[in-house]
Protein backbone atom coordinates (compact mmCIF):
# COMPACT_ATOMS: atom_id res chain seq x y z
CA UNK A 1 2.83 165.77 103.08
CA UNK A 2 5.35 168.22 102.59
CA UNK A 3 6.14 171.16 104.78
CA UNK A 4 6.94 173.78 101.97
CA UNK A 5 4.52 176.53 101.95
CA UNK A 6 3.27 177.57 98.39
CA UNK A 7 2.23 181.48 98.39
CA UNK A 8 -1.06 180.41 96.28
CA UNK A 9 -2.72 177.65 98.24
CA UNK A 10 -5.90 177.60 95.86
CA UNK A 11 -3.89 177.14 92.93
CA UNK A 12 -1.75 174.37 94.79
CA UNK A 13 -4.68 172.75 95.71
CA UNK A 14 -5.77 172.68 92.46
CA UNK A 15 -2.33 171.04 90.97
CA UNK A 16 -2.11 168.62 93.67
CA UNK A 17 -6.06 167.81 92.86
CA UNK A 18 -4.94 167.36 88.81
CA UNK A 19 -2.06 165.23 89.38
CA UNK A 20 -3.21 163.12 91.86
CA UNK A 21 -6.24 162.49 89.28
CA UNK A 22 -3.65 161.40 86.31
CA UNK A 23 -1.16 159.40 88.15
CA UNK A 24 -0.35 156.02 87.19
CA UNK A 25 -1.42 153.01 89.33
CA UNK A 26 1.16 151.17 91.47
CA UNK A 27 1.35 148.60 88.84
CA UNK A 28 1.42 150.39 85.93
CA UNK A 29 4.89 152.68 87.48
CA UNK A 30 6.32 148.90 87.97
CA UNK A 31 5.66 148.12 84.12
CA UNK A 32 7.26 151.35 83.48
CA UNK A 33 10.25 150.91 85.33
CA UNK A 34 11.03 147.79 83.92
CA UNK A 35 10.78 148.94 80.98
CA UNK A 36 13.17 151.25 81.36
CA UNK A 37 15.74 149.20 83.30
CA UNK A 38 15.63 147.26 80.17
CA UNK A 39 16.31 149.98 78.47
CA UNK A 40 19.30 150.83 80.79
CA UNK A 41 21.65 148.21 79.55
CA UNK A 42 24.94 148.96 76.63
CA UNK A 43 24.36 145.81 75.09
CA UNK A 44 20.76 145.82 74.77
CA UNK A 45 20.49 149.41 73.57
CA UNK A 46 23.26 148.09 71.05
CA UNK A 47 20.81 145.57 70.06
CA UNK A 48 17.73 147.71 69.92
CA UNK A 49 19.51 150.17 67.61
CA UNK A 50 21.00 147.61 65.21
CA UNK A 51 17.47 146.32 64.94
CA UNK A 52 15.99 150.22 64.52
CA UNK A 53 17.80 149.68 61.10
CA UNK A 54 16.21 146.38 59.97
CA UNK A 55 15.26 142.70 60.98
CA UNK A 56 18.22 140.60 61.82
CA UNK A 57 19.15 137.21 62.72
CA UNK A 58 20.74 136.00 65.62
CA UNK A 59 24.33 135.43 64.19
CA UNK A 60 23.67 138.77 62.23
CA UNK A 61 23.29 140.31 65.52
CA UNK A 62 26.55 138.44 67.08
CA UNK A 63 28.74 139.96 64.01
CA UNK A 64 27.63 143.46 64.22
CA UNK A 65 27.88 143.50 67.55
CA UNK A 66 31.07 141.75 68.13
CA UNK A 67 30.19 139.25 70.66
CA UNK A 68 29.06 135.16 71.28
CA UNK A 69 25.76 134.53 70.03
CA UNK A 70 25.23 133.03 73.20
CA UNK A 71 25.82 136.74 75.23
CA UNK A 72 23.12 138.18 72.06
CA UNK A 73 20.41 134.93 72.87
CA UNK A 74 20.53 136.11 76.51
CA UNK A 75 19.91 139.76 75.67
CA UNK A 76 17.24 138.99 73.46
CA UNK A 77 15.51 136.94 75.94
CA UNK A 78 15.41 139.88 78.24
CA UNK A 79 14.51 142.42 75.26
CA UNK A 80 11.61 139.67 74.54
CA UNK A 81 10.05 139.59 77.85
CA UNK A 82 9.89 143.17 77.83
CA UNK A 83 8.16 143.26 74.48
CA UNK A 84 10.74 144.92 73.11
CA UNK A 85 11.40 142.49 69.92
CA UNK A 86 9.49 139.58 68.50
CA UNK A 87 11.11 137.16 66.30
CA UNK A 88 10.05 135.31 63.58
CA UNK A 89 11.67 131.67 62.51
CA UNK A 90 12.25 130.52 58.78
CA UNK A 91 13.66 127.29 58.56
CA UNK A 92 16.23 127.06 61.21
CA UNK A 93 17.06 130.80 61.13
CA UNK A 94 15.27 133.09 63.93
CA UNK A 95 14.78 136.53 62.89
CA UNK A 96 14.08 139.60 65.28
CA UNK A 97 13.10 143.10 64.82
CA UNK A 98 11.67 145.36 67.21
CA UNK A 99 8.58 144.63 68.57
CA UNK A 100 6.46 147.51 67.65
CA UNK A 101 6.95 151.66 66.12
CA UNK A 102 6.61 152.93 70.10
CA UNK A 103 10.07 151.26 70.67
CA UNK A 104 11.75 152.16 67.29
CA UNK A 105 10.63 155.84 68.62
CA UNK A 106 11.82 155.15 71.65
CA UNK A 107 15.20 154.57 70.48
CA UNK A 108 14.61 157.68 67.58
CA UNK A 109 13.35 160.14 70.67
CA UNK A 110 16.38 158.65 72.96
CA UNK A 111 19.16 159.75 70.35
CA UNK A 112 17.29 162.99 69.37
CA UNK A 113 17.74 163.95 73.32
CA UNK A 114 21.08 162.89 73.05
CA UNK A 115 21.98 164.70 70.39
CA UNK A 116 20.70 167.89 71.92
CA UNK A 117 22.93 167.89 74.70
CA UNK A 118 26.29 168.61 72.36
């Protein structure tokens, strides 16, 4: 619906034609966004790098970090229902790592980028 005028209209045809094919349904952009506005947070990138370096507990978390283990619970709530960690208990003690290796890349790929931009 745009009014810019390509000089090749066969071949713009053709791209509109191959990404309209591969685009992602409506619900499937909404997954993805949340999944990044989970991602968007200080504290629970804090979190998902702490746990990129092994499975921790909650109070674990709450020393590392520097904060309640209240403000941590909350955050991992969030980080849960985004399938972004899993926990395990033993005893009394909950344990959580990251959920799965896409989000252990995720945070890898995320400070590769990063690091690129020095």
């Amino acid at each position: 619906m745009s009014n810019i005028a390509c000089s090749d209209t066969d071949q713009h045809a053709k791209n509109v034609a191959a990404a309209r094919e591969q685009m992602l349904t409506e619900r499937q952009f909404l997954f993805l966004a949340e999944l990044f506005k989970a991602l968007g947070d200080y504290t629970r990138v804090r979190i998902l790098y702490a746990l990129s370096l092994g499975e921790l507990c909650v109070c674990a978390l709450a020393e590392v970090l520097d904060m309640s283990q209240s403000a941590i619970s909350h955050q991992l709530r969030l980080l849960r229902a985004a399938k972004l960690v899993r926990y395990r208990k033993e005893g009394k003690n909950v344990f959580y790592s990251l959920d799965d290796d896409h989000v252990r890349n995720l945070v890898s790929q995320g400070l590769d980028h990063i690091s690129e931009q020095g």
